[in-house]
N, C-alpha and C. Protein backbone atom coordinates (compact mmCIF):
# COMPACT_ATOMS: atom_id res chain seq x y z
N UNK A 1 38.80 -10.72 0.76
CA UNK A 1 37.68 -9.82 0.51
C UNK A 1 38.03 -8.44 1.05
N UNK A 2 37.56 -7.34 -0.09
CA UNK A 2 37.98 -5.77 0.70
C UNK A 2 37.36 -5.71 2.05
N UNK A 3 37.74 -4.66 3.24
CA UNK A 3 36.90 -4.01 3.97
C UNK A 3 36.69 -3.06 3.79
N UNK A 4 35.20 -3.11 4.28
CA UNK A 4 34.12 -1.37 3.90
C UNK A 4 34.91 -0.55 4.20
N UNK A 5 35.05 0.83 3.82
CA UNK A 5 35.98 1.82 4.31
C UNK A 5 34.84 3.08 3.49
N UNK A 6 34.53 3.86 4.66
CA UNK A 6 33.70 4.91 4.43
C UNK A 6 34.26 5.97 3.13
N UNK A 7 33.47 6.28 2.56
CA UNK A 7 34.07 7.80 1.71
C UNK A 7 33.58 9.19 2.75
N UNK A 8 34.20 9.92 2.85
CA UNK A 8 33.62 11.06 3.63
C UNK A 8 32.30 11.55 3.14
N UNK A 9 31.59 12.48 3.98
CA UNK A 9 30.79 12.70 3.81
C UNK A 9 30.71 14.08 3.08
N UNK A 10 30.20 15.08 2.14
CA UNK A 10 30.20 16.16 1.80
C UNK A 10 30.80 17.52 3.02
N UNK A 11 29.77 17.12 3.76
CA UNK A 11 29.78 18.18 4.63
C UNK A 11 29.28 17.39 5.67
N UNK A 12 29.97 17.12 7.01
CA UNK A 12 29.31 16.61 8.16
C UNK A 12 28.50 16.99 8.78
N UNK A 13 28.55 18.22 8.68
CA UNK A 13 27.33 18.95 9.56
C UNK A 13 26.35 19.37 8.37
N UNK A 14 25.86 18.75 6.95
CA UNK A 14 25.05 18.75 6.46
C UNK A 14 24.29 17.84 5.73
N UNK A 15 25.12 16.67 5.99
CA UNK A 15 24.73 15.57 5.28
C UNK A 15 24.81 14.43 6.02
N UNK A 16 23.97 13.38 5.78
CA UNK A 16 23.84 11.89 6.59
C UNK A 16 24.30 10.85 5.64
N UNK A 17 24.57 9.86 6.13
CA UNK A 17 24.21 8.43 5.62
C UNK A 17 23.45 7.49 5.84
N UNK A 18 22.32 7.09 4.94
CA UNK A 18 21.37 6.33 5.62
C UNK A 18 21.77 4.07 4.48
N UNK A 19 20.73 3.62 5.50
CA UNK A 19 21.35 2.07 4.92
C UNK A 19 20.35 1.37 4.22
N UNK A 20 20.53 1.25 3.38
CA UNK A 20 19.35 0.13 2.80
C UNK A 20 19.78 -1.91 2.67
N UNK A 21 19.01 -2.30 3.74
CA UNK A 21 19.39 -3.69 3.65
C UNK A 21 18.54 -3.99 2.62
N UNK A 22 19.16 -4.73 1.56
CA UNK A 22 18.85 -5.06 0.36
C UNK A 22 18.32 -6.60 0.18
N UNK A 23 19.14 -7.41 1.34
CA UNK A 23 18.76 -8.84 1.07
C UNK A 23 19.34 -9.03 2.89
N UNK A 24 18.37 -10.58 3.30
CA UNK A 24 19.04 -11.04 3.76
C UNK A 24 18.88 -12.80 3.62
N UNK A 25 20.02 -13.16 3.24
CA UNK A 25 21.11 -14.20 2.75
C UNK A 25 21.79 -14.98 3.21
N UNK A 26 21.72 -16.05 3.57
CA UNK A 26 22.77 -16.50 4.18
C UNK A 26 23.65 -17.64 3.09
N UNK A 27 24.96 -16.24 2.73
CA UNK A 27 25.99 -17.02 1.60
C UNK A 27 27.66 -17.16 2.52
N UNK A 28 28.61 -17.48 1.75
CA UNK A 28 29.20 -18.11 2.37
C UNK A 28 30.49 -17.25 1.35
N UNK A 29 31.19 -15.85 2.02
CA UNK A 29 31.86 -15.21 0.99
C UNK A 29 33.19 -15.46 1.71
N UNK A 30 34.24 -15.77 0.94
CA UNK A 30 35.92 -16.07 1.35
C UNK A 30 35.85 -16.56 2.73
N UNK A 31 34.96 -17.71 2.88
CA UNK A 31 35.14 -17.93 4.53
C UNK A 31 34.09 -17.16 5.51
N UNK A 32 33.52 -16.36 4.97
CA UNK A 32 32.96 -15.45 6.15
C UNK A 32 31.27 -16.39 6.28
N UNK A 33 30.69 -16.39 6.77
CA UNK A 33 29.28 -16.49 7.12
C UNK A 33 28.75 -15.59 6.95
N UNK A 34 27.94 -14.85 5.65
CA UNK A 34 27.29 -13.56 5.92
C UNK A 34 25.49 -13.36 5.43
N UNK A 35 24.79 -12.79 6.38
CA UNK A 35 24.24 -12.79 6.39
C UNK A 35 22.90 -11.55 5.43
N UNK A 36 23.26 -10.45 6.16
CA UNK A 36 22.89 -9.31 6.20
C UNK A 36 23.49 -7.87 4.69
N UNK A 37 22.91 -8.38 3.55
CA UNK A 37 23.69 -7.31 2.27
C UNK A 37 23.27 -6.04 2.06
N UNK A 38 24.17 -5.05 2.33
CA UNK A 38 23.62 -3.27 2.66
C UNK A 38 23.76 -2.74 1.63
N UNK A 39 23.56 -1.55 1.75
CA UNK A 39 23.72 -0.13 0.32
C UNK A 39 23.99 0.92 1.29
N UNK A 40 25.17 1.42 1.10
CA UNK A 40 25.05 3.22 2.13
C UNK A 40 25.10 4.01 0.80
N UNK A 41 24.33 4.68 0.90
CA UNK A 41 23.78 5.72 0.56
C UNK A 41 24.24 7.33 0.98
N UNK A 42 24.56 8.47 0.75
CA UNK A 42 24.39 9.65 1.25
C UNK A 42 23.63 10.70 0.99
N UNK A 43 23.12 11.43 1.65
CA UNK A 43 22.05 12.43 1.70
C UNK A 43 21.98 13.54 2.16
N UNK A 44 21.38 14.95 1.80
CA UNK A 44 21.30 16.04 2.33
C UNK A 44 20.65 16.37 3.55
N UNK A 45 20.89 16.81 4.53
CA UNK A 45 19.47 16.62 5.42
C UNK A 45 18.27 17.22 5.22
N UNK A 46 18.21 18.20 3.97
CA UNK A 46 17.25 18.96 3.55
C UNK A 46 16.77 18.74 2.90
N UNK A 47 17.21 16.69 2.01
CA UNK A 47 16.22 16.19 1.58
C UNK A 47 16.52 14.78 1.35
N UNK A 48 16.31 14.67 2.88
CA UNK A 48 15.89 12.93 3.26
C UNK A 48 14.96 12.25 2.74
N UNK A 49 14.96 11.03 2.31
CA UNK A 49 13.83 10.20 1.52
C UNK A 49 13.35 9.94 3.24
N UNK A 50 12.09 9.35 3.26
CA UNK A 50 11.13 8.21 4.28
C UNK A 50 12.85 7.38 4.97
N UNK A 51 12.78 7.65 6.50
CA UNK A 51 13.64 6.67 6.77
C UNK A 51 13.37 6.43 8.22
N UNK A 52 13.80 5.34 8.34
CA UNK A 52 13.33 4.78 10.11
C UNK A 52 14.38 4.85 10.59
N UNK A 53 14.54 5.81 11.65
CA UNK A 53 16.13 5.31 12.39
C UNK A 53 16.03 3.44 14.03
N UNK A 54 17.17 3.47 13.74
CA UNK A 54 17.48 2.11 14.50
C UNK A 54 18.08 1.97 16.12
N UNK A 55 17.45 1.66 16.68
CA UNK A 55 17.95 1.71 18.54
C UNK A 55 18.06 0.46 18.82
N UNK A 56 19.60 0.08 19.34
CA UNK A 56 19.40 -1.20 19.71
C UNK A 56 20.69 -0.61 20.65
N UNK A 57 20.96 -1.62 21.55
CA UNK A 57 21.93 -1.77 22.52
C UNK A 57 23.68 -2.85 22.15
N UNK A 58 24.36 -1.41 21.83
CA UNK A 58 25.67 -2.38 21.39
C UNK A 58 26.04 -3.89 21.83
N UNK A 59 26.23 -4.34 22.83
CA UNK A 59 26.71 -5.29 23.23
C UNK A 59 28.10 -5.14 23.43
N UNK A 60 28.56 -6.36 23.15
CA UNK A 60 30.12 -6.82 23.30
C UNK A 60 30.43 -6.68 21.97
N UNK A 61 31.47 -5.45 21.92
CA UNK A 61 31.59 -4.79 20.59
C UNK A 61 32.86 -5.70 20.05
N UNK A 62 33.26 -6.89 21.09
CA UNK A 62 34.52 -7.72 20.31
C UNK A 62 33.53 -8.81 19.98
N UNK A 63 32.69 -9.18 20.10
CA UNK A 63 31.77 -10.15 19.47
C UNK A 63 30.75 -10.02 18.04
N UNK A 64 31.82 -10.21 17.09
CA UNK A 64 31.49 -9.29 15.93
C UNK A 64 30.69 -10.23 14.99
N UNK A 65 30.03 -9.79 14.20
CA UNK A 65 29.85 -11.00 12.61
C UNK A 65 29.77 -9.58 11.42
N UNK A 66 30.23 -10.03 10.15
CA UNK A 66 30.59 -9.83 8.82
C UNK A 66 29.07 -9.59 8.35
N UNK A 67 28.83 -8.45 7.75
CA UNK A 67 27.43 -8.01 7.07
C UNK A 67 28.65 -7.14 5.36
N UNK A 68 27.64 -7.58 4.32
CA UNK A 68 28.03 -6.35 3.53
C UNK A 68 27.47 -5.31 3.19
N UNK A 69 28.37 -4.18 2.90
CA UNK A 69 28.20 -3.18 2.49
C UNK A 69 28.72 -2.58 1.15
N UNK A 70 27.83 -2.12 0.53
CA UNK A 70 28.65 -2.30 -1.05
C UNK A 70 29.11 -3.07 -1.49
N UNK A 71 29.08 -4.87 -1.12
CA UNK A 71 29.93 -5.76 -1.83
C UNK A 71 31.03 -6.06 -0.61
N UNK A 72 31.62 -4.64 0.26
CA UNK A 72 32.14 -5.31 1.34
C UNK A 72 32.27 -5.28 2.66
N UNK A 73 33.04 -6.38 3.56
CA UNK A 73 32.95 -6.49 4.33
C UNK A 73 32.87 -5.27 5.39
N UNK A 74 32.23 -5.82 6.51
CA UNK A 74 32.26 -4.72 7.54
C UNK A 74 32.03 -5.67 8.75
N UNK A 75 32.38 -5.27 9.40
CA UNK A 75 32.20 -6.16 10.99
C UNK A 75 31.32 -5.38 11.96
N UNK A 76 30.38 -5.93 12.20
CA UNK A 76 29.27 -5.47 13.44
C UNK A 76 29.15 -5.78 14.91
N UNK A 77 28.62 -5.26 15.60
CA UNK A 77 28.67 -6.28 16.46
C UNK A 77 27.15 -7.13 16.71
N UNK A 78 27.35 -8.61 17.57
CA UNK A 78 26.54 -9.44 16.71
C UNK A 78 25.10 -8.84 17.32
N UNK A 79 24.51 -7.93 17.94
CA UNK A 79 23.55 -6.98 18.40
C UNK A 79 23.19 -6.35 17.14
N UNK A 80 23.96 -6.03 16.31
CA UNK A 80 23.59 -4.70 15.60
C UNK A 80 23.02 -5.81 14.13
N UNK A 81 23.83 -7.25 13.95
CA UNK A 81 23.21 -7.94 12.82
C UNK A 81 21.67 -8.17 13.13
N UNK A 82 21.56 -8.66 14.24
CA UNK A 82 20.23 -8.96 14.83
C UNK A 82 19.64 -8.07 14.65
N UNK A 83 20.02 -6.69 14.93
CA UNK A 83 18.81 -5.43 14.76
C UNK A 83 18.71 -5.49 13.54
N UNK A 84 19.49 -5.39 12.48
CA UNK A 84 19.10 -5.26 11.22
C UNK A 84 18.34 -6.08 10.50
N UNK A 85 18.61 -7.61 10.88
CA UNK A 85 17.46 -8.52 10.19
C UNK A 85 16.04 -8.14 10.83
N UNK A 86 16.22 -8.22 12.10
CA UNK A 86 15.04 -7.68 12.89
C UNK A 86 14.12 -6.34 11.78
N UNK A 87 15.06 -5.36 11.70
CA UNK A 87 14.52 -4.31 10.83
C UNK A 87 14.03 -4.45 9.58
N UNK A 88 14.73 -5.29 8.90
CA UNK A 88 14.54 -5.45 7.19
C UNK A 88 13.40 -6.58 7.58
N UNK A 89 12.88 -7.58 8.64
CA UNK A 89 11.56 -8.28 8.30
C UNK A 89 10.67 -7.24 8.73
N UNK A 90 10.55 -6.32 9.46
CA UNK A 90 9.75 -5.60 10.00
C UNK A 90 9.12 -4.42 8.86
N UNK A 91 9.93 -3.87 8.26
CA UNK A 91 10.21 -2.80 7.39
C UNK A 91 10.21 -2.98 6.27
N UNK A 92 10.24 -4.08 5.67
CA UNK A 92 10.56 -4.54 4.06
C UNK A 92 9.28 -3.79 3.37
N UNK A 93 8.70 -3.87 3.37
CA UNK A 93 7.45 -3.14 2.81
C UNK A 93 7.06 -1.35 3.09
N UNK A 94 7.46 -1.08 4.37
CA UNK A 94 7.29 0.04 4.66
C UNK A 94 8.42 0.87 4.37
N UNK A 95 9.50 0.74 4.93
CA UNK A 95 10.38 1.62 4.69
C UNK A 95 11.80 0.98 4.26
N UNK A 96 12.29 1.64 3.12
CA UNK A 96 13.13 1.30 2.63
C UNK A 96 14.78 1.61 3.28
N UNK A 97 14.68 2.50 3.67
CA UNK A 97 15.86 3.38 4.46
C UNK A 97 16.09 3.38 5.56
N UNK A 98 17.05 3.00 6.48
CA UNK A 98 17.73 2.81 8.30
C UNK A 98 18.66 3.98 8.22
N UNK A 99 18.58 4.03 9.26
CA UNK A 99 19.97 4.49 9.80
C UNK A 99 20.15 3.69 11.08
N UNK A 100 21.05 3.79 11.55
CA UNK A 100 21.90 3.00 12.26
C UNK A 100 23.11 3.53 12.73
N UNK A 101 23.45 4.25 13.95
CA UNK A 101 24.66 5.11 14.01
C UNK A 101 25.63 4.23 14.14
N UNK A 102 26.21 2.82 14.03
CA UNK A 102 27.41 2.25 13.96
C UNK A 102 27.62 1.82 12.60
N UNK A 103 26.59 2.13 11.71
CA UNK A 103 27.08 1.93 10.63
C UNK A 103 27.37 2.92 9.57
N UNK A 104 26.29 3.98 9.88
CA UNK A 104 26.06 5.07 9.73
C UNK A 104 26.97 6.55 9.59
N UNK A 105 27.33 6.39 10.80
CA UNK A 105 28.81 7.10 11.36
C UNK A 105 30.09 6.54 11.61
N UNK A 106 31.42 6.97 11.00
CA UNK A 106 32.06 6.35 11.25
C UNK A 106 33.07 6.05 12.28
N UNK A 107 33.04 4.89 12.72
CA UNK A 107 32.96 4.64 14.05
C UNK A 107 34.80 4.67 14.62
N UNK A 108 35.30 4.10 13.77
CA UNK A 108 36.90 3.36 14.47
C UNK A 108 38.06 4.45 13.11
N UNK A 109 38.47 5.48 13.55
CA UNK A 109 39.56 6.01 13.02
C UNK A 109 40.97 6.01 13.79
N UNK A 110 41.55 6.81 12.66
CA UNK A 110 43.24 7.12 13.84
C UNK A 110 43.23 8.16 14.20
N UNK A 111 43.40 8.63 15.30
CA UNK A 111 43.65 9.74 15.69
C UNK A 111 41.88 10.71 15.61
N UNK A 112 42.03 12.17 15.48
CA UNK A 112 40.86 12.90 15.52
C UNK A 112 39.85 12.52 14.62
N UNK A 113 38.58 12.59 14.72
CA UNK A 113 37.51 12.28 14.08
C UNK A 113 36.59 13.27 13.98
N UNK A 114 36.78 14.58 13.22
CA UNK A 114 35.60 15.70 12.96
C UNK A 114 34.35 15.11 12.73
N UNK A 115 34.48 14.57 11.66
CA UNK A 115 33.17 13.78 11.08
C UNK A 115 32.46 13.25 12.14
N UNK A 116 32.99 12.36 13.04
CA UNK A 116 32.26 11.59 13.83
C UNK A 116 31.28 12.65 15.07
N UNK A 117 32.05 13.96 15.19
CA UNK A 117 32.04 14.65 16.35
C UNK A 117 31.08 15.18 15.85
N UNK A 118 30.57 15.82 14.37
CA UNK A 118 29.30 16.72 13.74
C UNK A 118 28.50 15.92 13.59
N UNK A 119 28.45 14.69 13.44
CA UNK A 119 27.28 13.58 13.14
C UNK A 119 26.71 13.22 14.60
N UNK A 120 27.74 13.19 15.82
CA UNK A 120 26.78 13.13 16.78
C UNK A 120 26.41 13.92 17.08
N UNK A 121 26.48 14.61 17.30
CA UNK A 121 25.72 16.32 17.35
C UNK A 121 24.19 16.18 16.40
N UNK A 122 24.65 15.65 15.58
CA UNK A 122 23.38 15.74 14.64
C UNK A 122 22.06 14.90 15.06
N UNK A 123 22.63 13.47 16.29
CA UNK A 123 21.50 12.68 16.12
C UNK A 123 20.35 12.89 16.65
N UNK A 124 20.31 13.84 17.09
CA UNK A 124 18.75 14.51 17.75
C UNK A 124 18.14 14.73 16.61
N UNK A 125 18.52 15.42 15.65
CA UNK A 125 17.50 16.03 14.64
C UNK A 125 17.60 14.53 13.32
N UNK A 126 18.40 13.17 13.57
CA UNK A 126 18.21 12.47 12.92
C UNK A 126 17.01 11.80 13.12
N UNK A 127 16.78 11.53 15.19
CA UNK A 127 16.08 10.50 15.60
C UNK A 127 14.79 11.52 15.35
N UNK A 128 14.56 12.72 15.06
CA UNK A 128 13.21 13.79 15.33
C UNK A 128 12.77 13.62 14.03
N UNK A 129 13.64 13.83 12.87
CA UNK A 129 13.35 13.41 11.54
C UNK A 129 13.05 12.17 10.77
N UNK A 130 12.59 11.00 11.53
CA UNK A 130 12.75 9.40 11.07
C UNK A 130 11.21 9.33 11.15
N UNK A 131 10.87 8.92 10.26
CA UNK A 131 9.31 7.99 9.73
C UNK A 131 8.71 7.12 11.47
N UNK A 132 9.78 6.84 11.99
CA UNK A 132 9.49 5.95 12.96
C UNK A 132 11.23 5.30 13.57
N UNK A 133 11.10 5.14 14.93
CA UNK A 133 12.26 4.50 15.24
C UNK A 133 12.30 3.24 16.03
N UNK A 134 12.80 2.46 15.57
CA UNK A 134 12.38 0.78 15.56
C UNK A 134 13.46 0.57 16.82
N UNK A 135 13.31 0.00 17.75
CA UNK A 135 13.98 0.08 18.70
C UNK A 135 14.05 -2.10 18.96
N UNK A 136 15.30 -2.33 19.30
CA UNK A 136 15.43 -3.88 19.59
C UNK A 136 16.46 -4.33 20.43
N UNK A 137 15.42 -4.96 20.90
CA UNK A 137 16.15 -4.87 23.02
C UNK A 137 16.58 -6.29 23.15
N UNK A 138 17.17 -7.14 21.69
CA UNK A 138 17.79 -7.98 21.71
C UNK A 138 16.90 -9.67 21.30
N UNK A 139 17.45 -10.67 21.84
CA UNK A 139 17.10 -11.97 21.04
C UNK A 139 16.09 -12.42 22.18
């Protein structure tokens, strides 16, 4: 199965990525156990749809499980699956759109990471701009 691999963003310091969990599933893809099926999306910040941003507490970032994104794989850590089912029962009706800065931003490159460095910069005016921010302090 591919792994997710971000497309850049337009402009980092003008644009976001937000997530839409679409389903959650529990299918059984090349071996993986997966649960959690996404959509990333990108956006202007000058014209964000309704979106809730997501607070949860990483964990043990080598304690991973398999969610998709676009069809593929991505590895989370198992904190951040939990927040998201957590989110999509909470939210299914209200808001269609997360963000989530480990999924959101991209997290694990080689070497320098511009992108990553303008997006955190940005998350003040992400978390000021969100419908609501759903915060989950675990199981």
């Amino acid at each position: 199965m591919a792994t997710y691999i971000h497309e850049p963003l337009p402009d980092p310091n003008r644009y976001i990525r937000l997530l839409e969990v679409i389903k959650l599933d529990d299918n059984e893809v090349e071996g993986l156990r997966i649960q959690v099926h996404c959509r990333l999306t990108v956006w202007p910040l000058q014209g964000l749809p309704s979106y809730s941003a997501l607070s949860y507490t990483w964990g043990n970032e080598t304690d991973t499980r398999p969610i998709l994104v676009d069809g593929k794989v991505m590895l989370v850590s198992r904190n951040c699956e939990y927040a998201l089912k957590q989110a999509k029962e909470y939210s299914s009706r209200r808001q269609r759109y997360l963000w989530c800065d480990a999924i959101c931003i991209i997290q694990k490159t080689d070497g320098i990471n511009i992108e990553k460095n303008h997006q955190v910069r940005l998350m003040g005016e992400v978390y000021r701009g969100a419908k609501q921010v759903l915060a989950c302090i675990g199981e």
